[in-house]
Protein backbone atom coordinates (compact mmCIF):
# COMPACT_ATOMS: atom_id res chain seq x y z
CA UNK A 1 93.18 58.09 88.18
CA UNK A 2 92.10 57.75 84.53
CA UNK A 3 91.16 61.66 83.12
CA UNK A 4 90.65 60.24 79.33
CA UNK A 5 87.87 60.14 77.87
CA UNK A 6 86.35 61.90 80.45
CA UNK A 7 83.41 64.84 79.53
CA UNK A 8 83.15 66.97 82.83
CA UNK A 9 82.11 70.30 84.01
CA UNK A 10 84.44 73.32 84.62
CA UNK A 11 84.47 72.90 87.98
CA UNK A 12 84.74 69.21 88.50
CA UNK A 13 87.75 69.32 86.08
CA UNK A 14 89.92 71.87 88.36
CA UNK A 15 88.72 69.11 91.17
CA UNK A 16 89.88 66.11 89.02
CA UNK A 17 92.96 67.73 88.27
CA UNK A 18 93.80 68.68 92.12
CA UNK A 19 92.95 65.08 93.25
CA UNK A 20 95.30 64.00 90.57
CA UNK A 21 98.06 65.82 91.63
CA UNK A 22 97.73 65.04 95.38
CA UNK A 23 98.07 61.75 94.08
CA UNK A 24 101.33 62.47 92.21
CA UNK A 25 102.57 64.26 94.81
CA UNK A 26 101.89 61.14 97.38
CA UNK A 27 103.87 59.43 94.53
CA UNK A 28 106.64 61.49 95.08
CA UNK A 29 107.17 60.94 98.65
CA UNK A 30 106.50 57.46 98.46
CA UNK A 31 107.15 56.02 95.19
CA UNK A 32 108.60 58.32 92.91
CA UNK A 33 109.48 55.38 90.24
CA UNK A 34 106.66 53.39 90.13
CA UNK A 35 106.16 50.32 88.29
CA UNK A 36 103.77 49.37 86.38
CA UNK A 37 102.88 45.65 85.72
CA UNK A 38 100.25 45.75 82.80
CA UNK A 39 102.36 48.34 80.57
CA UNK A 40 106.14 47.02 81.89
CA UNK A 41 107.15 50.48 82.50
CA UNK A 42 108.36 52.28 85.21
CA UNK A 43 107.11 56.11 85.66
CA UNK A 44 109.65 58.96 87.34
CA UNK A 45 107.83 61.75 89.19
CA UNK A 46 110.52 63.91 90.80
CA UNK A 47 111.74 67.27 89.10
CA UNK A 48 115.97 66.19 89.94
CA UNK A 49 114.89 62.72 88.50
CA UNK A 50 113.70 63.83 85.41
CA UNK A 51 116.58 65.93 84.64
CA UNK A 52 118.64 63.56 85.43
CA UNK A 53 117.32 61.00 82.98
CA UNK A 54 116.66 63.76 80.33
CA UNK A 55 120.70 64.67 80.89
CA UNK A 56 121.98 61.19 80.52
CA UNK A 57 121.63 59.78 77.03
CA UNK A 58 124.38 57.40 77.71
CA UNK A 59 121.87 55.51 80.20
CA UNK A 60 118.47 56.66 79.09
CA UNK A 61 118.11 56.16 75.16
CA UNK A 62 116.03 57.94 73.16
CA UNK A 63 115.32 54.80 70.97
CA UNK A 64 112.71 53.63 72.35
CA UNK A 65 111.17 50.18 70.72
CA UNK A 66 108.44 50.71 68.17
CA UNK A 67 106.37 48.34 66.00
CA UNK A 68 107.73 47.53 62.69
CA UNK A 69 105.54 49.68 60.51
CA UNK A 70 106.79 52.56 62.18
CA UNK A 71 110.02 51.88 61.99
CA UNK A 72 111.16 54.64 59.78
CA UNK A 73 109.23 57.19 61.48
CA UNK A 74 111.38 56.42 64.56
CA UNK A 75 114.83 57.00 63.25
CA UNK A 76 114.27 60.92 63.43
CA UNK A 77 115.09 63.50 65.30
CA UNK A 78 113.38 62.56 68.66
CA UNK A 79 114.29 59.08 68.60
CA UNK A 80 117.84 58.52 68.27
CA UNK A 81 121.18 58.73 70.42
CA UNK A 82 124.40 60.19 69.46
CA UNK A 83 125.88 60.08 67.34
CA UNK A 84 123.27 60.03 64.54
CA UNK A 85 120.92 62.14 66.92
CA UNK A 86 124.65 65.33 66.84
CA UNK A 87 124.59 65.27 62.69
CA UNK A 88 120.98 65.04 62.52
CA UNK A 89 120.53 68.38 64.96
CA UNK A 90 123.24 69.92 63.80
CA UNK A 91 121.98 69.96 60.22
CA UNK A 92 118.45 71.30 60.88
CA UNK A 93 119.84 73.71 62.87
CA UNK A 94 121.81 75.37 60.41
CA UNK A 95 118.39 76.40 58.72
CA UNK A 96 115.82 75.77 61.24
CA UNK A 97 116.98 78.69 63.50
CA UNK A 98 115.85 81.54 65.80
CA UNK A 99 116.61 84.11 63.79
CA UNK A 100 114.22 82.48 61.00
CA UNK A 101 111.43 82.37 63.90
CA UNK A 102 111.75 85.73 64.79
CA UNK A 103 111.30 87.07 60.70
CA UNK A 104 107.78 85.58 60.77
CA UNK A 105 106.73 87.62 64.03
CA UNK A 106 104.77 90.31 61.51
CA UNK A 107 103.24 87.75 59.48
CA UNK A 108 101.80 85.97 62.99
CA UNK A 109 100.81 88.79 63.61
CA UNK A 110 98.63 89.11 60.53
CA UNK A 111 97.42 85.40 61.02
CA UNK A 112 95.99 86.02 64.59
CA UNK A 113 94.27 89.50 63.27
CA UNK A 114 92.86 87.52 60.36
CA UNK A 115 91.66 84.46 62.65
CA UNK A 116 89.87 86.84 65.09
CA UNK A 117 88.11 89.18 62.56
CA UNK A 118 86.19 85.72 61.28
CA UNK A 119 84.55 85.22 64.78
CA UNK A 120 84.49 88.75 66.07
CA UNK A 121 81.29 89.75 65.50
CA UNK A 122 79.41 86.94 66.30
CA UNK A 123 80.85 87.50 70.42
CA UNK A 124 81.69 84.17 70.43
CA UNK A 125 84.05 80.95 69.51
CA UNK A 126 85.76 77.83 70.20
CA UNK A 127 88.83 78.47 70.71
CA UNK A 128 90.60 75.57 69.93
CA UNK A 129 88.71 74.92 66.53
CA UNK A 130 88.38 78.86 65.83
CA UNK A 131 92.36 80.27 66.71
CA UNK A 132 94.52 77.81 68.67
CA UNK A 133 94.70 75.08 66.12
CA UNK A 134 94.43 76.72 62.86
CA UNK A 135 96.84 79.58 63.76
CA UNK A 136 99.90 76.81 64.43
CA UNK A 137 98.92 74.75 61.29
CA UNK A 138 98.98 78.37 59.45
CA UNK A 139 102.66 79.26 60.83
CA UNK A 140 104.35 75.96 60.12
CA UNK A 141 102.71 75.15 56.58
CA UNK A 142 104.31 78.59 55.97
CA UNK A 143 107.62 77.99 57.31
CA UNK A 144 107.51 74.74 55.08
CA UNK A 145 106.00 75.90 51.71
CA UNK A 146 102.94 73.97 51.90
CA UNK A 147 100.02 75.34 49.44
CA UNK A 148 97.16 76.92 51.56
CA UNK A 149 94.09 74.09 49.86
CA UNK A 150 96.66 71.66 51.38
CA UNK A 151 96.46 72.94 55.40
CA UNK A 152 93.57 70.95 56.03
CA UNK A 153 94.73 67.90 55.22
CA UNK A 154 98.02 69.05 57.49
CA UNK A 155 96.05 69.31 60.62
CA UNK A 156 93.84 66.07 59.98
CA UNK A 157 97.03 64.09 59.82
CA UNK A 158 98.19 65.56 62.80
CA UNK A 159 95.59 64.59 64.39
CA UNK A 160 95.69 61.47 63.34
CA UNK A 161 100.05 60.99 64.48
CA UNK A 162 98.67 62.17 67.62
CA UNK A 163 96.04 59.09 68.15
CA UNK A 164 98.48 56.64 66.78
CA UNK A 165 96.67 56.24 63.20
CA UNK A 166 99.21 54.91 61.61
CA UNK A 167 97.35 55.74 58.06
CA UNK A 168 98.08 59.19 58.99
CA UNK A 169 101.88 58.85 59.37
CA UNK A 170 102.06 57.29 56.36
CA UNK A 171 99.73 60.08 54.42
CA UNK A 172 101.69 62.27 55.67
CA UNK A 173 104.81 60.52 54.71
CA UNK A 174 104.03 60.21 51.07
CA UNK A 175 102.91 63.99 50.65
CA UNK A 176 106.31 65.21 52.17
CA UNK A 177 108.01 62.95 49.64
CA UNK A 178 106.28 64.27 46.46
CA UNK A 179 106.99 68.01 48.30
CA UNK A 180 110.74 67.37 48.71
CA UNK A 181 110.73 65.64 45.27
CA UNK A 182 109.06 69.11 43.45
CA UNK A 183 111.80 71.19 45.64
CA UNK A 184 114.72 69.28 44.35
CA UNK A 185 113.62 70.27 41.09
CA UNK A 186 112.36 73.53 41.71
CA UNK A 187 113.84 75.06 45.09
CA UNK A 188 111.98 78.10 46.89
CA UNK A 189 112.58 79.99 50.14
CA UNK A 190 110.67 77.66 52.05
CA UNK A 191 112.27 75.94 54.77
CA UNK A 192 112.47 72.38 52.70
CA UNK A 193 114.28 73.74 50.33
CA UNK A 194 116.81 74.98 52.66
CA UNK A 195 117.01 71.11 54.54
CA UNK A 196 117.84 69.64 50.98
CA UNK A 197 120.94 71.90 50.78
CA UNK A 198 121.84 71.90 54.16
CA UNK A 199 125.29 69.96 54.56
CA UNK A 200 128.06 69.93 57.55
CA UNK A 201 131.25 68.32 57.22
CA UNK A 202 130.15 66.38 54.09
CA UNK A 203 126.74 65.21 55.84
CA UNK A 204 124.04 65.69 54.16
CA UNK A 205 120.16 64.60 55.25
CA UNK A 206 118.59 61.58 53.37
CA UNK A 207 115.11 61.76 52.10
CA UNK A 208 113.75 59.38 54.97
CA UNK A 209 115.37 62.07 57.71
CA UNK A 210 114.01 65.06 55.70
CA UNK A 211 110.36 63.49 55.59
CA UNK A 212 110.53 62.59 59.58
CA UNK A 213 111.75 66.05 60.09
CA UNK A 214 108.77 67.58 58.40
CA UNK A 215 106.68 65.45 60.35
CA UNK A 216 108.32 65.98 63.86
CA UNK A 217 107.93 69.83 63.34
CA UNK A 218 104.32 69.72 61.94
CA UNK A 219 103.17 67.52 64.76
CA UNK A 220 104.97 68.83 67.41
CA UNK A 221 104.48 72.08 66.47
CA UNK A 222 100.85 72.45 66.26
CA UNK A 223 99.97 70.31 69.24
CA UNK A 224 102.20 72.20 71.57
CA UNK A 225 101.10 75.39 70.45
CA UNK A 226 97.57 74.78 70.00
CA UNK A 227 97.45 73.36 73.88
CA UNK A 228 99.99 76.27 75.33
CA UNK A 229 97.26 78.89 73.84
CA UNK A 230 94.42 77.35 75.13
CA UNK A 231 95.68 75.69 78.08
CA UNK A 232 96.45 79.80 78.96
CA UNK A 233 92.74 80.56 78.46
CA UNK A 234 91.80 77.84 80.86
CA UNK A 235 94.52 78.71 83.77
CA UNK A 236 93.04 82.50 83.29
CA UNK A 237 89.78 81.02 83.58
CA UNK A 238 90.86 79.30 87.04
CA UNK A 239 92.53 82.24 88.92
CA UNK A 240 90.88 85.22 87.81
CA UNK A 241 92.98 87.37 90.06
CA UNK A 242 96.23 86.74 88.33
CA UNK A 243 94.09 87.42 84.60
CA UNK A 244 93.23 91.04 86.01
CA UNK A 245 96.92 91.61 86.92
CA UNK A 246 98.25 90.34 83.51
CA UNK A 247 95.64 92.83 81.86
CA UNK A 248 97.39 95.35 83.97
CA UNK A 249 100.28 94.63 83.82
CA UNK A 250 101.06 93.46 80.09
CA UNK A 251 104.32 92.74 79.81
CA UNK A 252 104.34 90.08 82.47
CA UNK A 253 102.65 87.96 79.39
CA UNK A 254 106.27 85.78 78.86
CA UNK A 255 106.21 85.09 82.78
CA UNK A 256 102.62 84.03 82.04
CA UNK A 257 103.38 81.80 79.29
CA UNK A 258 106.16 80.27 81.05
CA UNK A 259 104.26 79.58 84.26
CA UNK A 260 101.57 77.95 82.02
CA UNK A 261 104.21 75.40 80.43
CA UNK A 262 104.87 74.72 83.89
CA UNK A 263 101.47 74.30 85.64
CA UNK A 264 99.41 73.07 82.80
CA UNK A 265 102.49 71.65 80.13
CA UNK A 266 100.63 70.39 76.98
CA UNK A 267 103.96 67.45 76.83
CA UNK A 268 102.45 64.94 79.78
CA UNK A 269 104.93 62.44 79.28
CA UNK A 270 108.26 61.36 77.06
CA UNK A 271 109.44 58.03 76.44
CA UNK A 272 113.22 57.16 77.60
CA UNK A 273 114.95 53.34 77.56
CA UNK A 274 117.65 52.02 79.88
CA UNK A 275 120.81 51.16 78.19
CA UNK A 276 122.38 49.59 80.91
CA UNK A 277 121.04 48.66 84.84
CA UNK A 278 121.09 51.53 86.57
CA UNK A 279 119.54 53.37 89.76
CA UNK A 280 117.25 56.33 89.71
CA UNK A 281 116.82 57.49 93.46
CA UNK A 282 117.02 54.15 95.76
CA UNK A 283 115.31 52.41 92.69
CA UNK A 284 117.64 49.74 90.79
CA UNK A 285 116.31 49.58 87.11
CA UNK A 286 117.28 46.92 84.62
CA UNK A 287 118.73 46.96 81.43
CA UNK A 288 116.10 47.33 78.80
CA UNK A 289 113.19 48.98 80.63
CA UNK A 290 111.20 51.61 79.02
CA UNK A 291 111.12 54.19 81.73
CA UNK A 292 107.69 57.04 81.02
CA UNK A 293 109.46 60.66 82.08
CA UNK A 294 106.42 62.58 83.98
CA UNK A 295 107.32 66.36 82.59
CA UNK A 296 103.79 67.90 83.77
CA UNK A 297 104.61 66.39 87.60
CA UNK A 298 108.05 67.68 87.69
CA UNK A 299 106.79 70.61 87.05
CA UNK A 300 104.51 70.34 90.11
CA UNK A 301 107.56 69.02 92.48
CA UNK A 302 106.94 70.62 95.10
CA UNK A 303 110.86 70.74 96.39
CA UNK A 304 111.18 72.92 93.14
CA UNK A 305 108.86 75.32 93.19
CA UNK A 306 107.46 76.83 95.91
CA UNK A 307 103.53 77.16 95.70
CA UNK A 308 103.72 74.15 92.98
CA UNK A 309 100.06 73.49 92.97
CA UNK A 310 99.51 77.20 92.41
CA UNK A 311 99.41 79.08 89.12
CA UNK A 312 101.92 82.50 89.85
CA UNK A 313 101.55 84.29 86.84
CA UNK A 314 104.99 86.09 87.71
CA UNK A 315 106.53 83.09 88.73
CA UNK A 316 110.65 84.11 88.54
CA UNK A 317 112.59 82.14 88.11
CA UNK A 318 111.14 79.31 86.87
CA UNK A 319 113.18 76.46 85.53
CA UNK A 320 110.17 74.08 84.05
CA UNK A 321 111.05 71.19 82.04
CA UNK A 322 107.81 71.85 79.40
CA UNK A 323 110.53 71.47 76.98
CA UNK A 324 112.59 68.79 77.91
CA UNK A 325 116.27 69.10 78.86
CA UNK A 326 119.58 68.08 77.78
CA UNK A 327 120.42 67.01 73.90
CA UNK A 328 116.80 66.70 73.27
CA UNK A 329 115.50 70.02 74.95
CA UNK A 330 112.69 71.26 71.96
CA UNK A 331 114.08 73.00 68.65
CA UNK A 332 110.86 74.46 68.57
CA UNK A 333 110.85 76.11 71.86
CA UNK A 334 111.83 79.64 70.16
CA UNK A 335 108.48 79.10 67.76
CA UNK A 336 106.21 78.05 70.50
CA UNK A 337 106.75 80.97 72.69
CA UNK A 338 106.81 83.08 69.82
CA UNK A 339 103.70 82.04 68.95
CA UNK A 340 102.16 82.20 72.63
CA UNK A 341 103.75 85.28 73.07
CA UNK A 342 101.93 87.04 69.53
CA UNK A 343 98.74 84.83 70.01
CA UNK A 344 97.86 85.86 73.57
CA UNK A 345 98.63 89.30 73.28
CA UNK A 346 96.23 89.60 70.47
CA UNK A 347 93.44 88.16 71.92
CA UNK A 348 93.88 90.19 75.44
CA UNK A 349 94.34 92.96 73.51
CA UNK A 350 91.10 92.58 70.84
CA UNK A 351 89.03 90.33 73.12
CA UNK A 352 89.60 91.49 76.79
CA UNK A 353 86.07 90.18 78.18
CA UNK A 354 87.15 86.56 76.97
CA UNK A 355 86.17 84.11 79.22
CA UNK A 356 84.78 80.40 79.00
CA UNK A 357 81.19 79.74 78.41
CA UNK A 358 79.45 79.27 82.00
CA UNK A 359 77.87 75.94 81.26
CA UNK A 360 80.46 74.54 78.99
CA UNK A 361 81.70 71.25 79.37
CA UNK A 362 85.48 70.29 78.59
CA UNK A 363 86.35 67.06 77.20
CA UNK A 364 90.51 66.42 77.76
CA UNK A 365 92.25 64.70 74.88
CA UNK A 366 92.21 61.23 74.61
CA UNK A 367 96.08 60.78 75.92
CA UNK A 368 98.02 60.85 77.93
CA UNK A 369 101.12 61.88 76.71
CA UNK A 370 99.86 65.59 75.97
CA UNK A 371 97.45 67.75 78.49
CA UNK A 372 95.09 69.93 76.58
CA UNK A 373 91.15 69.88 75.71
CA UNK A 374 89.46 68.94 72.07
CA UNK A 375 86.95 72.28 72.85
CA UNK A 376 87.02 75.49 74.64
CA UNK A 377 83.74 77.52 74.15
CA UNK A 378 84.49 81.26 75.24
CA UNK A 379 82.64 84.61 75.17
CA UNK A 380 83.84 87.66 74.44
């Protein structure tokens, strides 16, 4: 079933979604890799599947074929194999650590206060357009150095990586080059600075990996966080009960967040590549297949979790893969929750009547590689 492009009421879209997952779950009993035909890919349902391909870079590349003109784009982070994928990681996280994450939990803080006193008084918001996306474009223009005038233009690109503009990658491109060109000159206490004069073992990061790095965090970063946030709002929304106990019962709020990467994960689907032929359950797969890794369905396999098509706001343990697994799992897991974690407890806190307009209508994104919604209309 096709959810894009979709505009549908509140109700109807908790129905869509259910139907959708009894089909992926009829998937997983019968066909957990399916293949399809029109976009020669096969698709992997099961939670042990999933792992297992996420584990196994020696079978299941990373570097996944792209078109030519975004060929540099794809050598980052994301898309590469050991060993190139090792020194790459290893560099960034020499200065892209938790400890730096957890120094900009008071100035969050401010940023969520200062988000919520522009919409306070008029007792209502979208809040997408109004908290969730700003307040991740705020954090990780910060963490880079990028001039406040310029965070616009940040979140307009992102945008744009996310629909496949490619006019956006390359905007985005050339302003990280002219940055990292002004910090070589002129270093600060921005994280750029800190990636030019990160080294290990003699390795140092060339200007093409620093630029995709900027870009990999910026993207990633705000769509994850901007979807987590509201994605929270709308799983509230849906079971009421487990809202109440949260207001309660604070401190269950990183159980919350966790049990939202699981049952609504903003990352849909990640791209892997066969090396070699191989088998994945009774399935032999060729050499040279791109194989689409279903994270938000392995986080509904029901031979995982218990209650999988259930939102347990104390869900523990809970071993989602929202963040991948293996050499890839995120590097900016540690911001995202932090951000979750500081976000949501400000609004329950400040707003504790929120709740979603009664005759809104939610559009999903267009894609369907990420699970989130371009508008959420609340009162408070």
């Amino acid at each position: 079933m096709q959810l894009n492009h979709q505009v549908i009421d509140q109700k109807r879209i908790f129905q869509l979604a259910g139907d959708r997952h009894v089909w992926y779950a009829k998937m997983r009993q019968e066909s957990p890799i399916l293949y399809h035909p029109e976009h020669q890919a096969w698709t992997v349902f099961r939670y042990e599947d999933v792992k297992q391909i996420l584990s196994d870079w020696h079978t299941f590349s990373s570097k996944v074929p792209h078109p030519p003109e975004q060929t540099d784009f794809t050598q980052s982070l994301n898309f590469t194999d050991p060993p190139k994928h090792h020194s790459l990681r290893t560099l960034v996280a020499k200065v892209f650590t938790q400890r730096r994450v957890e120094l900009l939990a008071p100035r969050m803080l401010e940023m969520t206060h200062e988000l919520l006193d522009r919409v306070e008084a008029q007792g209502r918001m979208d809040f997408i357009h109004d908290f969730s996306s700003p307040f991740p474009v705020i954090v990780i223009a910060e963490i880079l150095g990028v001039p406040i005038e310029e965070r616009e233009d940040f979140k307009r690109w992102s945008n744009g990586i996310i629909a496949e503009d490619l006019t956006a990658y390359q905007a985005m491109g050339d302003y990280f080059r002219q940055l990292l060109q002004q910090r070589q000159g002129k270093p600060g206490k921005d994280l750029i600075s800190d990636l030019i004069a990160a080294h290990e073992g003699g390795d140092k990061l060339t200007a093409q990996e620093l630029v995709d790095f900027c870009i990999v965090l910026l993207v990633a970063g705000h769509e994850t966080t901007t979807n987590l946030l509201a994605n929270a709002i709308v799983c509230f929304h849906e079971y009421p009960e487990a809202y109440k106990q949260l207001q309660n019962e604070p401190s269950l709020l990183p159980l919350a967040i966790e049990e939202v990467l699981r049952y609504r994960s903003p990352a849909q689907i990640i791209p892997r590549f066969t090396k070699v032929e191989t088998q994945i359950s009774n399935q032999i797969i060729p050499a040279g297949q791109l194989i689409r890794v279903c994270l938000g369905e392995a986080n509904r396999d029901e031979q995982q979790f218990e209650e999988a098509d259930k939102f347990v706001i104390d869900r523990d343990p809970n071993e989602h893969v929202a963040f991948g697994n293996g050499i890839h799992f995120c590097l900016g897991a540690p911001l995202a929750r932090l951000e979750a974690k500081i976000g949501l407890s400000t609004v329950l806190e400040r707003l504790p009547n929120l709740r979603i307009e009664p005759n809104a209508k939610l559009e999903l994104v267009a894609s369907a590689d990420v699970h989130g919604f371009k508008a959420l209309p609340v009162l408070f």
